[in-house]
PDB file of N, CA and C in Angstrom:
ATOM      1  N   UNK A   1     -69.377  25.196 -70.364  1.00  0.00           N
ATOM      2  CA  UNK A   1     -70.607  25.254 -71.103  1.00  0.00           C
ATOM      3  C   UNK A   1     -70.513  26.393 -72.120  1.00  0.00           C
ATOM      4  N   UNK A   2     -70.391  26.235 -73.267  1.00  0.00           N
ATOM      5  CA  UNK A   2     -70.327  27.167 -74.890  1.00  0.00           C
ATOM      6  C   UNK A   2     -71.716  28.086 -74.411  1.00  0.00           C
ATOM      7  N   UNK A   3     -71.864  29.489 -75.224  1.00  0.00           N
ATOM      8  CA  UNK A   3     -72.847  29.950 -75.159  1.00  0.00           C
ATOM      9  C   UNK A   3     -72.578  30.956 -75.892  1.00  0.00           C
ATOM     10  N   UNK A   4     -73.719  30.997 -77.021  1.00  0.00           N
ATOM     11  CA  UNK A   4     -73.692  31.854 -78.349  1.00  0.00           C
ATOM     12  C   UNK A   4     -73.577  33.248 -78.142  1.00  0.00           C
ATOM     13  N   UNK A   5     -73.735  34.175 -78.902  1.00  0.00           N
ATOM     14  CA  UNK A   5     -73.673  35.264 -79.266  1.00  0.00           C
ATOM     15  C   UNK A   5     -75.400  35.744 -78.407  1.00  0.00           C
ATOM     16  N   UNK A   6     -76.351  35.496 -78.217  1.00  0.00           N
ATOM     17  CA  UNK A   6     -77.631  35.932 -77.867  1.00  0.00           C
ATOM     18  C   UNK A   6     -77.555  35.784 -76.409  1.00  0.00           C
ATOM     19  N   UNK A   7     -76.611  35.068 -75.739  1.00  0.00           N
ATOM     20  CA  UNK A   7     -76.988  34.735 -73.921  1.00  0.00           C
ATOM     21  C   UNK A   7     -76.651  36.032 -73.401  1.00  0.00           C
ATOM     22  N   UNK A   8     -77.718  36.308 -72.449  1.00  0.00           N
ATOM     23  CA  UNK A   8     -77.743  36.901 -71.849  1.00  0.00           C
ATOM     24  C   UNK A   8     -77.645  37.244 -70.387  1.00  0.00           C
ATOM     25  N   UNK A   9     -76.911  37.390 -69.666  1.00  0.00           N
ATOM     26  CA  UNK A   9     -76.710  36.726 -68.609  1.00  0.00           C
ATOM     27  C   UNK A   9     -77.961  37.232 -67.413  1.00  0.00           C
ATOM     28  N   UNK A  10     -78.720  37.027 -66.204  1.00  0.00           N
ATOM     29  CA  UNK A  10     -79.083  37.838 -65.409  1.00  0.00           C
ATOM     30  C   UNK A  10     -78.350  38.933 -64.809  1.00  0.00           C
ATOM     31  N   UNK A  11     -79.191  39.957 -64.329  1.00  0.00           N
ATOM     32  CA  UNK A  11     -78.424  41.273 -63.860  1.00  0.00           C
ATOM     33  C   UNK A  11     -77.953  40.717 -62.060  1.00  0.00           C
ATOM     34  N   UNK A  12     -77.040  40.779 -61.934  1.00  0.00           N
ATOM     35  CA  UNK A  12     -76.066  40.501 -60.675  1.00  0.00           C
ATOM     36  C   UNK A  12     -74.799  40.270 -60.146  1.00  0.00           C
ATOM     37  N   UNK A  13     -74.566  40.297 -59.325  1.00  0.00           N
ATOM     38  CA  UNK A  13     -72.603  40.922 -59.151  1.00  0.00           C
ATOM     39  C   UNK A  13     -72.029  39.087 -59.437  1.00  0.00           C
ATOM     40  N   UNK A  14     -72.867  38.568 -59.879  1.00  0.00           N
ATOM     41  CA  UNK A  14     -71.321  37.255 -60.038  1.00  0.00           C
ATOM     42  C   UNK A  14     -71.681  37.014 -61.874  1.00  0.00           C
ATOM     43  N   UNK A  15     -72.052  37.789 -62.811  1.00  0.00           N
ATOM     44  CA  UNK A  15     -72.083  37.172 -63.781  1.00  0.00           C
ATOM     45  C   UNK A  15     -71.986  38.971 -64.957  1.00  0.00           C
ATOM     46  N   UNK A  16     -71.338  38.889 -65.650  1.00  0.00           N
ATOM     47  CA  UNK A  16     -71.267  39.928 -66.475  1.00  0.00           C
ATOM     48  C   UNK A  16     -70.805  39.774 -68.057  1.00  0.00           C
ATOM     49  N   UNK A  17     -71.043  40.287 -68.992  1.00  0.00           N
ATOM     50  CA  UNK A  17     -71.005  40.069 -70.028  1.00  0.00           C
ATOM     51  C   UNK A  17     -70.037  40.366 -70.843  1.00  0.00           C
ATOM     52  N   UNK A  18     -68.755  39.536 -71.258  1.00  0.00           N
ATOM     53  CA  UNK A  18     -67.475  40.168 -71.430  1.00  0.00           C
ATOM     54  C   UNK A  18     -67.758  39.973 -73.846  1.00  0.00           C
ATOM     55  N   UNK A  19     -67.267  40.630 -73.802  1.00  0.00           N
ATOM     56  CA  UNK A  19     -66.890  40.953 -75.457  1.00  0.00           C
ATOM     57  C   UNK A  19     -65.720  40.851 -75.845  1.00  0.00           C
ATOM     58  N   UNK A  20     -65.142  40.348 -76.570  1.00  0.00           N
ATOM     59  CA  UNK A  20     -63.935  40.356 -77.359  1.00  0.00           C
ATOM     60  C   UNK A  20     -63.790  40.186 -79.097  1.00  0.00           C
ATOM     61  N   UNK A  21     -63.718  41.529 -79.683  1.00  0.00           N
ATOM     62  CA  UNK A  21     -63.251  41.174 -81.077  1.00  0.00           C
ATOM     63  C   UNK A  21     -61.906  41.433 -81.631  1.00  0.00           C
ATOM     64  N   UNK A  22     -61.947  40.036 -82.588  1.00  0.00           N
ATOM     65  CA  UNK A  22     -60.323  39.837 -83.101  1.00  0.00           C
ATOM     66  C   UNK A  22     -60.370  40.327 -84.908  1.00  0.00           C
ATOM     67  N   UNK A  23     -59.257  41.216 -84.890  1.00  0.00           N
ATOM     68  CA  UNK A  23     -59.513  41.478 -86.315  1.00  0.00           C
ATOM     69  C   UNK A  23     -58.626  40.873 -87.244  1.00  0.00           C
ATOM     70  N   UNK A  24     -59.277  40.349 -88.523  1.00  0.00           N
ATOM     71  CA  UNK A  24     -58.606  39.518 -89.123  1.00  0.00           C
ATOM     72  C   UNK A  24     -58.193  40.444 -90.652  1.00  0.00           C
ATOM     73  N   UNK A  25     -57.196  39.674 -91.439  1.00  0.00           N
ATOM     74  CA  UNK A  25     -57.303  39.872 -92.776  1.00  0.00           C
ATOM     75  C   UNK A  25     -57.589  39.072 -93.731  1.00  0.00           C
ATOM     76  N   UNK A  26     -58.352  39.594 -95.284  1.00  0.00           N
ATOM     77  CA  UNK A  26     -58.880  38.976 -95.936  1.00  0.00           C
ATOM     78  C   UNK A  26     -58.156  38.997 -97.432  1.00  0.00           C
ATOM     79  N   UNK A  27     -57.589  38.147 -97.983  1.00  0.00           N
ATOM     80  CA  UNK A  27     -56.737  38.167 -99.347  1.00  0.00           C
ATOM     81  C   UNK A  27     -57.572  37.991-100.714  1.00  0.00           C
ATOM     82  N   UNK A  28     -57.383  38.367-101.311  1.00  0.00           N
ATOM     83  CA  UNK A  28     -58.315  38.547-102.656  1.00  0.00           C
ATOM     84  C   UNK A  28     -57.984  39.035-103.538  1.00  0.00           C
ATOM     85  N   UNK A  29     -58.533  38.652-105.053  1.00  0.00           N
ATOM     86  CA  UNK A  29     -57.828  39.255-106.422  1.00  0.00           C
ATOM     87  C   UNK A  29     -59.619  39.799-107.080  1.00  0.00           C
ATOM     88  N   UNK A  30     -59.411  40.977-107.383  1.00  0.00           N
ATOM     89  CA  UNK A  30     -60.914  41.454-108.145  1.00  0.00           C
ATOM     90  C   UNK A  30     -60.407  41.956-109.787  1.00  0.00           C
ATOM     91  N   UNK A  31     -61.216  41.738-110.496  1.00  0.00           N
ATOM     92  CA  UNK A  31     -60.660  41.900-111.736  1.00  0.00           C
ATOM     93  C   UNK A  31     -61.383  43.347-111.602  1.00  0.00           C
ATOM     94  N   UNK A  32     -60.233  44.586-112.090  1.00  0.00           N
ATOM     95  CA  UNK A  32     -60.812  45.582-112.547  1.00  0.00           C
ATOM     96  C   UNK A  32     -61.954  45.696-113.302  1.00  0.00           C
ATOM     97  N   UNK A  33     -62.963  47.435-112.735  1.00  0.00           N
ATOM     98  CA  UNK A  33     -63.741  47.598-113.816  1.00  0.00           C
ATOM     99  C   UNK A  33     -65.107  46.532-114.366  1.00  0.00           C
ATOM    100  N   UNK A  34     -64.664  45.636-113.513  1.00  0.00           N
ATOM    101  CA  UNK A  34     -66.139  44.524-113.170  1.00  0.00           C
ATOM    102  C   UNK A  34     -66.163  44.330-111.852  1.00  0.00           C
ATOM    103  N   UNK A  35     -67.215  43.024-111.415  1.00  0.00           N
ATOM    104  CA  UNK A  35     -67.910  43.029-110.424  1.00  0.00           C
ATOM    105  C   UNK A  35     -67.284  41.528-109.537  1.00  0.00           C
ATOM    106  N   UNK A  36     -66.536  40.762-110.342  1.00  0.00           N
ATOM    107  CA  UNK A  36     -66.023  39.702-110.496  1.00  0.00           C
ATOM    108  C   UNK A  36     -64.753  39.460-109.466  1.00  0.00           C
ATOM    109  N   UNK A  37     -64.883  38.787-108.744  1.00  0.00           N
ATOM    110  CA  UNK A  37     -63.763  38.309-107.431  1.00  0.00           C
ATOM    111  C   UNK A  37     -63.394  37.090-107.912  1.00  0.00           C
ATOM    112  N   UNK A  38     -61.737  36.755-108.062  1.00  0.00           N
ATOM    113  CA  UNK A  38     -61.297  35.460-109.010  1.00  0.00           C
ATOM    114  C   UNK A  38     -60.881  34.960-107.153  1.00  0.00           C
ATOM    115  N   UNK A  39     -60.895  35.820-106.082  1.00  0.00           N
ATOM    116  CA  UNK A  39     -60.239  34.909-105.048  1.00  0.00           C
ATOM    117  C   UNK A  39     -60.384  35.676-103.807  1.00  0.00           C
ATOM    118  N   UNK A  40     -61.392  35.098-102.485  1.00  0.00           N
ATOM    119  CA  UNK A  40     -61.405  35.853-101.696  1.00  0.00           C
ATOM    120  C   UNK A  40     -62.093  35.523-100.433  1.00  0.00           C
ATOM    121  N   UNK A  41     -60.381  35.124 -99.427  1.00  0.00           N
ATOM    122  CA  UNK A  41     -60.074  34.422 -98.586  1.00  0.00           C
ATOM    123  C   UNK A  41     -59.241  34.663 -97.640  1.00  0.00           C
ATOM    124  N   UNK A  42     -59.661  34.150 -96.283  1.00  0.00           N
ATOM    125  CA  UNK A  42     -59.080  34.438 -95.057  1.00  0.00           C
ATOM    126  C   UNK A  42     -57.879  34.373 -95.096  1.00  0.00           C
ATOM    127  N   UNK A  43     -57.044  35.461 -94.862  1.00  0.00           N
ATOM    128  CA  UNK A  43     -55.592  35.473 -94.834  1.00  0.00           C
ATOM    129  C   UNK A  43     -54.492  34.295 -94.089  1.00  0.00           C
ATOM    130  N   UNK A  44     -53.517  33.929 -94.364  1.00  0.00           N
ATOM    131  CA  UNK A  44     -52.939  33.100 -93.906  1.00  0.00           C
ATOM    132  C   UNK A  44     -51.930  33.087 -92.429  1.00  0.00           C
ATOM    133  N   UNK A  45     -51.443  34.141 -92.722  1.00  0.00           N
ATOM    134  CA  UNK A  45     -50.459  34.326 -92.321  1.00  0.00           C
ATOM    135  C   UNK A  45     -50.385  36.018 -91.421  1.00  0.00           C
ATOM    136  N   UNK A  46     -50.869  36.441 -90.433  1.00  0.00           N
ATOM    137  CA  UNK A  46     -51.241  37.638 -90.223  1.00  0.00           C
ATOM    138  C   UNK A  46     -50.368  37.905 -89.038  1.00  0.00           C
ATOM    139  N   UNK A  47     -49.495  38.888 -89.605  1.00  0.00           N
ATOM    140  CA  UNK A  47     -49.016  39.682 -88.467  1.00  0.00           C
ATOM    141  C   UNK A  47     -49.293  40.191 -87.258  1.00  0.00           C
ATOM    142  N   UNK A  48     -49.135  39.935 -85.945  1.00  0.00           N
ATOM    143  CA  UNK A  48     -49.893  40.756 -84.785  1.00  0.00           C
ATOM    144  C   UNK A  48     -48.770  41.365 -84.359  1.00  0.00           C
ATOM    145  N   UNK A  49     -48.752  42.342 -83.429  1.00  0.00           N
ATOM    146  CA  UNK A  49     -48.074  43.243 -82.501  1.00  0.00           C
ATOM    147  C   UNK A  49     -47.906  42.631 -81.317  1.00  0.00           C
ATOM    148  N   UNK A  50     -46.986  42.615 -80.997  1.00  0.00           N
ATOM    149  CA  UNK A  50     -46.290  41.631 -79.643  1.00  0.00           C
ATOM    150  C   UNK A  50     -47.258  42.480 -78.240  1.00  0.00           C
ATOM    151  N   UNK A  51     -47.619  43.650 -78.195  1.00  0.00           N
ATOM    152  CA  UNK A  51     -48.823  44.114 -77.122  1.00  0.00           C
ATOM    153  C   UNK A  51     -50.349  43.926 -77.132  1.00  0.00           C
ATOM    154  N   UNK A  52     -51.063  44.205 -78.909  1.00  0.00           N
ATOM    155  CA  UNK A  52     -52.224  43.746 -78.636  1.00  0.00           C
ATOM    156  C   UNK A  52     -52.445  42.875 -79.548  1.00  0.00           C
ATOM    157  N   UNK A  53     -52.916  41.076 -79.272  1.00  0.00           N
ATOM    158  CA  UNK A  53     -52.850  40.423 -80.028  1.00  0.00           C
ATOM    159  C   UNK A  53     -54.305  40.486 -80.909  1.00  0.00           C
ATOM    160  N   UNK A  54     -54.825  41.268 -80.585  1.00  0.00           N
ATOM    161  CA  UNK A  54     -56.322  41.232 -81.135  1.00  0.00           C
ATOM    162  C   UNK A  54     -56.143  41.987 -82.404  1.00  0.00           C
ATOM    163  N   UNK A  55     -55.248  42.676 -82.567  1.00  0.00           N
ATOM    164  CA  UNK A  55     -54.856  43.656 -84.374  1.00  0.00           C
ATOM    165  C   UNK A  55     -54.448  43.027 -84.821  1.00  0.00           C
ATOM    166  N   UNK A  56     -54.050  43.581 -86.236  1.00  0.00           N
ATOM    167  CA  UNK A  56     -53.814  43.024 -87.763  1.00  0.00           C
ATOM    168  C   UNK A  56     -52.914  44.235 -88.089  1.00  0.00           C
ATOM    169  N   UNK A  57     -51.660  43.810 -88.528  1.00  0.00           N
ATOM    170  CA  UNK A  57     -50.586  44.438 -89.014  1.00  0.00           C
ATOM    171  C   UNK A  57     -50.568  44.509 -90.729  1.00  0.00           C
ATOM    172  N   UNK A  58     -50.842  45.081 -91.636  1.00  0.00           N
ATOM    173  CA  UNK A  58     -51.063  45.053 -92.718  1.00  0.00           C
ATOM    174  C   UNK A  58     -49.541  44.020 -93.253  1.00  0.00           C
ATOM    175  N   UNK A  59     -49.619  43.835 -94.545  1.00  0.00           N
ATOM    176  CA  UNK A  59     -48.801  42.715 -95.321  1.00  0.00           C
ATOM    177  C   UNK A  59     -47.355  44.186 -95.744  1.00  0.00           C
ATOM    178  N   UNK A  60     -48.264  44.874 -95.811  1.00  0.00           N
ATOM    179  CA  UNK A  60     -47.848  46.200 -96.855  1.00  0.00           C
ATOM    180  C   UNK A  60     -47.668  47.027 -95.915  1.00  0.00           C
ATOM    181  N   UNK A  61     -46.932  48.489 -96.737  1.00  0.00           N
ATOM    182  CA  UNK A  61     -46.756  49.780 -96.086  1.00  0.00           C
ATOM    183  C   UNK A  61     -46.842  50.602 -97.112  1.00  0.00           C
ATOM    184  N   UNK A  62     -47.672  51.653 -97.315  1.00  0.00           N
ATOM    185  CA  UNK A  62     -48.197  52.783 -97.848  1.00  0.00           C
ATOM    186  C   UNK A  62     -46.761  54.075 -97.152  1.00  0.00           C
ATOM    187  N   UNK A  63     -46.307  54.617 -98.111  1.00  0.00           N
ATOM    188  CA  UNK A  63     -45.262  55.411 -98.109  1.00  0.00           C
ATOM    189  C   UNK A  63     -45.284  56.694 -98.787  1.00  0.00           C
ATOM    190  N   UNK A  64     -45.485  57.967 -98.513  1.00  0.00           N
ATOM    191  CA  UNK A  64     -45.580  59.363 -98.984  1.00  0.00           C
ATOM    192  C   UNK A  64     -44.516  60.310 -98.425  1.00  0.00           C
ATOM    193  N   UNK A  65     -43.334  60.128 -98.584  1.00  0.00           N
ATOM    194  CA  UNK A  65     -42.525  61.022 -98.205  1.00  0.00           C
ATOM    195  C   UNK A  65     -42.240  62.330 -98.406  1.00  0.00           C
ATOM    196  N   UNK A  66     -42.919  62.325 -99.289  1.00  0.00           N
ATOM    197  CA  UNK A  66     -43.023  64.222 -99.875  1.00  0.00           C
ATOM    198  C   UNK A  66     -44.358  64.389 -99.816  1.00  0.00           C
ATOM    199  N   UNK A  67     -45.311  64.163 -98.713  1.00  0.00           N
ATOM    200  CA  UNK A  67     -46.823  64.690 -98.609  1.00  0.00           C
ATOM    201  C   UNK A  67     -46.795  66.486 -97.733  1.00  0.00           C
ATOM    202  N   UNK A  68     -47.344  67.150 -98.606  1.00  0.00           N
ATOM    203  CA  UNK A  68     -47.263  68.330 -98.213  1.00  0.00           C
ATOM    204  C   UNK A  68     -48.578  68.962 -98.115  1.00  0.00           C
ATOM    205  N   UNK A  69     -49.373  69.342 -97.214  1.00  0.00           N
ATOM    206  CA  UNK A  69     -50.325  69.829 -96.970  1.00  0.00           C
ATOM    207  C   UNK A  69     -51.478  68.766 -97.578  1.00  0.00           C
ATOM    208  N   UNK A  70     -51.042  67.587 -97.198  1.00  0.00           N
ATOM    209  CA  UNK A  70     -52.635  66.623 -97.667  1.00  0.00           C
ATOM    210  C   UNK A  70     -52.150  66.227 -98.919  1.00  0.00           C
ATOM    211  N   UNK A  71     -51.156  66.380 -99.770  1.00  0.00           N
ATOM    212  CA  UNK A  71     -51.288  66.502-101.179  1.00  0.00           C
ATOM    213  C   UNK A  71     -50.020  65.842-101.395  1.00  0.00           C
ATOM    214  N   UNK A  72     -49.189  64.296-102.323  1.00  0.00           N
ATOM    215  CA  UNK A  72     -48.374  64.050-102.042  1.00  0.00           C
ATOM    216  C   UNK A  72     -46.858  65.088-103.767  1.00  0.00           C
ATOM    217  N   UNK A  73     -46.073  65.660-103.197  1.00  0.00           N
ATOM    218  CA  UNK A  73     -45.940  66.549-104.085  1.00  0.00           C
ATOM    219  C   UNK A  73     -44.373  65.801-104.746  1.00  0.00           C
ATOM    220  N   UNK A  74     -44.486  65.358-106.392  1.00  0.00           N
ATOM    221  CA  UNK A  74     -43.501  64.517-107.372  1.00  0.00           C
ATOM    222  C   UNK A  74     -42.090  65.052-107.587  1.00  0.00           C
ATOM    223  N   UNK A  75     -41.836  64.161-107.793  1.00  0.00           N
ATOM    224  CA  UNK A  75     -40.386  64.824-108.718  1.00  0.00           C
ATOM    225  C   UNK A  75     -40.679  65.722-109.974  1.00  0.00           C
ATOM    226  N   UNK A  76     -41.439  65.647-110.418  1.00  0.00           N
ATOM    227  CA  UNK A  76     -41.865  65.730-111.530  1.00  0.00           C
ATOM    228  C   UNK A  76     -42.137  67.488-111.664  1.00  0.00           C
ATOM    229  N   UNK A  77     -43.456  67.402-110.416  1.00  0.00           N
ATOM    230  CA  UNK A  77     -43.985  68.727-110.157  1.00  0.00           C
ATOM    231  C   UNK A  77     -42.738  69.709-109.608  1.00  0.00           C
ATOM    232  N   UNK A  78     -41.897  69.276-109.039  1.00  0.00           N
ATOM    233  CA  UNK A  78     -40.479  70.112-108.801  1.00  0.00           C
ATOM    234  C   UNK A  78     -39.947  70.724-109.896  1.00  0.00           C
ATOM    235  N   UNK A  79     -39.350  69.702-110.626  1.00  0.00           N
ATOM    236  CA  UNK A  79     -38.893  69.903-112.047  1.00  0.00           C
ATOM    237  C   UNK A  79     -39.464  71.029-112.762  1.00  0.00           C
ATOM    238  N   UNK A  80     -40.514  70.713-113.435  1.00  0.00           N
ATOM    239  CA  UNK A  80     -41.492  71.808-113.920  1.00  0.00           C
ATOM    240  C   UNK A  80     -41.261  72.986-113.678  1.00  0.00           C
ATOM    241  N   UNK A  81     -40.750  73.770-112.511  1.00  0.00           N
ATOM    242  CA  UNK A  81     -40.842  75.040-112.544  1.00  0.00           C
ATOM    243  C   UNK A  81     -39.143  75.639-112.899  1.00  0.00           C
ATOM    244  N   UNK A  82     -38.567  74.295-112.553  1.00  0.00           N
ATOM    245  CA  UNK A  82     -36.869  74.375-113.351  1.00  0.00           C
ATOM    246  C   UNK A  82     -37.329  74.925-114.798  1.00  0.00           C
ATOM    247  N   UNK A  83     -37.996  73.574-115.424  1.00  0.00           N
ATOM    248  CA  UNK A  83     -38.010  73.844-116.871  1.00  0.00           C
ATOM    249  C   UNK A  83     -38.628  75.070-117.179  1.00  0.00           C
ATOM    250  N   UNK A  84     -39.880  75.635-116.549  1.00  0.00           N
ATOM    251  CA  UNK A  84     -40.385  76.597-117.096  1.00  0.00           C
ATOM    252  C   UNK A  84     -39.294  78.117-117.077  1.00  0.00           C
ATOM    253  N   UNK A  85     -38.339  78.138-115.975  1.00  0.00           N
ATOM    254  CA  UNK A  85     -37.095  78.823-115.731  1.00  0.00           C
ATOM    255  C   UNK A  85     -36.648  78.978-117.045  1.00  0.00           C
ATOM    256  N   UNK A  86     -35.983  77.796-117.847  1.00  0.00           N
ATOM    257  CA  UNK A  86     -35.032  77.569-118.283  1.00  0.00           C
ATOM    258  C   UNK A  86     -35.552  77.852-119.791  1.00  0.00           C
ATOM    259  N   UNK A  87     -36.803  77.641-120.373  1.00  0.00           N
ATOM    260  CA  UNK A  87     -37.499  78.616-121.354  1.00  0.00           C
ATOM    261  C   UNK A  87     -37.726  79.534-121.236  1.00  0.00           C
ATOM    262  N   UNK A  88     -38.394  80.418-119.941  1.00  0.00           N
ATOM    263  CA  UNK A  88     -38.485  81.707-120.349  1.00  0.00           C
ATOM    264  C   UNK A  88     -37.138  82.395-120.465  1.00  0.00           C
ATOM    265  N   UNK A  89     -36.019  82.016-119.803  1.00  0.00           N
ATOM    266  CA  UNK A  89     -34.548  82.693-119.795  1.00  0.00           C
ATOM    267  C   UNK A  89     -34.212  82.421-121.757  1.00  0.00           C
ATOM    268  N   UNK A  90     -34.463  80.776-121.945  1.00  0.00           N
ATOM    269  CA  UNK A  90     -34.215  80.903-123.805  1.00  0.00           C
ATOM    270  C   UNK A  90     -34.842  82.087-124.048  1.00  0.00           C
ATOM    271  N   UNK A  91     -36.151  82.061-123.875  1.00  0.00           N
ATOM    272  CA  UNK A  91     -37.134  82.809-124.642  1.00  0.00           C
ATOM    273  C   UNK A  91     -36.900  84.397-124.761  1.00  0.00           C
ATOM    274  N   UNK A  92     -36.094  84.981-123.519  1.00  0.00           N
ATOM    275  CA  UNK A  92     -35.810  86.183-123.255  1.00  0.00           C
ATOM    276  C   UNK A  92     -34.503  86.709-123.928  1.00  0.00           C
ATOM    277  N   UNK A  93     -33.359  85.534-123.637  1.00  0.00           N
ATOM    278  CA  UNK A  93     -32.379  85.600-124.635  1.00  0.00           C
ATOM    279  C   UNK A  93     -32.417  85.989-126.596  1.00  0.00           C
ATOM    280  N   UNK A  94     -33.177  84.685-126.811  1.00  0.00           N
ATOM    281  CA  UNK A  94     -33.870  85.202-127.888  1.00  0.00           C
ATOM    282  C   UNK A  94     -34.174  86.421-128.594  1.00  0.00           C
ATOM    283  N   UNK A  95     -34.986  86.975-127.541  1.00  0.00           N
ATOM    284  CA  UNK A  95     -35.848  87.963-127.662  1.00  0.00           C
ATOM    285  C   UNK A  95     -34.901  88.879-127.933  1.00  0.00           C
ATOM    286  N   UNK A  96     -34.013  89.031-126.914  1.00  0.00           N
ATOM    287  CA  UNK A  96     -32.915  90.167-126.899  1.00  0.00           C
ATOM    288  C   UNK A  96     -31.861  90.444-128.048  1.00  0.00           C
ATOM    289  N   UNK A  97     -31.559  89.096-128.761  1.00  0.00           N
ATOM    290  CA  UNK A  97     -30.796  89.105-130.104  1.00  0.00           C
ATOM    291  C   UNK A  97     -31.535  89.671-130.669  1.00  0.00           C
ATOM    292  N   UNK A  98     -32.879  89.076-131.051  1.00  0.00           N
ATOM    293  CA  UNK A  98     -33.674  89.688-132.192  1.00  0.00           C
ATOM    294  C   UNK A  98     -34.073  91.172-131.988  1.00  0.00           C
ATOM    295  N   UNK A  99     -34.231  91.862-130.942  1.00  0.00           N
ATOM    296  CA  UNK A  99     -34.742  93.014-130.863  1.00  0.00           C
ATOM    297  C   UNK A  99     -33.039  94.228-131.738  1.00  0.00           C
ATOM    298  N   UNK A 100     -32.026  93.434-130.875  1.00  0.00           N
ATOM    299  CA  UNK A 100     -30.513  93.698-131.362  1.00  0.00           C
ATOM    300  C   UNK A 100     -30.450  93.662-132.856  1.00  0.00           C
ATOM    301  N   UNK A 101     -30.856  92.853-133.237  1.00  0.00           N
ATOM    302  CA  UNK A 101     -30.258  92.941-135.081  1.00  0.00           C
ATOM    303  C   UNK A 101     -31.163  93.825-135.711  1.00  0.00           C
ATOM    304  N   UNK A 102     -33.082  93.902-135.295  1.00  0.00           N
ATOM    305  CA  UNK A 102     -33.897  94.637-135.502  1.00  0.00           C
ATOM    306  C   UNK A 102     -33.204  96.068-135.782  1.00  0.00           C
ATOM    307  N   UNK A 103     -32.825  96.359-134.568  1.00  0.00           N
ATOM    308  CA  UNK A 103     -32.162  97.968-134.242  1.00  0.00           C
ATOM    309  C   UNK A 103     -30.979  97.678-135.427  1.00  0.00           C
ATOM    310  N   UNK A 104     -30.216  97.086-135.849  1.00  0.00           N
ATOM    311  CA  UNK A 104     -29.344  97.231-136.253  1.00  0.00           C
ATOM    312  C   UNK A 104     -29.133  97.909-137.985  1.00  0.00           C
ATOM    313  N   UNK A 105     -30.133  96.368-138.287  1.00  0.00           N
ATOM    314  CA  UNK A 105     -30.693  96.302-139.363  1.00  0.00           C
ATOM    315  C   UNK A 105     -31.761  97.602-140.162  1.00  0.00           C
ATOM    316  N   UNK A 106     -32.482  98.013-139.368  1.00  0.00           N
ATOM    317  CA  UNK A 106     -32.977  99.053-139.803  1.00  0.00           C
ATOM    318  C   UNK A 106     -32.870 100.746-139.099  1.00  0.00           C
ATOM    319  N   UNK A 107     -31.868 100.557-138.367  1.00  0.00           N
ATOM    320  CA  UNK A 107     -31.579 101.906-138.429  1.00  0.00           C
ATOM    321  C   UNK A 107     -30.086 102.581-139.054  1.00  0.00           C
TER     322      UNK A 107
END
């Protein structure tokens, strides 16, 4: 005998009220920057975990291998303090010729 979501069973040791939720995934395309969903629908094909079949294994994997204190830190931001190295050393070099011919030149 089926029985919806509202039954309630009486209070007594042969009848108790069991719950089970299954989580699903949902596939969809939203066009940026509007409000507009071109597609958005129960997933097909959903991964479960061979222990609890009631999860959802994402399609994807999100990857931060250089996350450092909360914050994920670039190649880029590495670099940067190379380069800033590598100008102030020009910049000092520089400096040092010109101060050199200065002295030279006028004394």
């Amino acid at each position: 005998m089926k029985k919806d979501d509202t039954f309630n069973p009486p209070e007594s040791d042969m009848f108790e009220k069991v719950s089970r939720s299954i989580e699903v995934l949902y596939s969809g395309a939203k066009v940026l920057g509007t409000n507009t969903m071109l597609k958005w629908e129960l997933a097909e094909n959903m991964s479960r975990p061979y222990a609890d079949t009631t999860k959802v294994e994402m399609n994807y994997s999100i990857c931060a291998p250089r996350m450092y204190k909360g914050r994920i830190e670039s190649l880029v931001s590495k670099c940067i303090g190379f380069a800033d190295m590598i100008q102030i050393n020009a910049f000092k070099t520089s400096n040092k010729f010109y101060l050199e011919w200065y002295q030279t030149v006028f004394i």
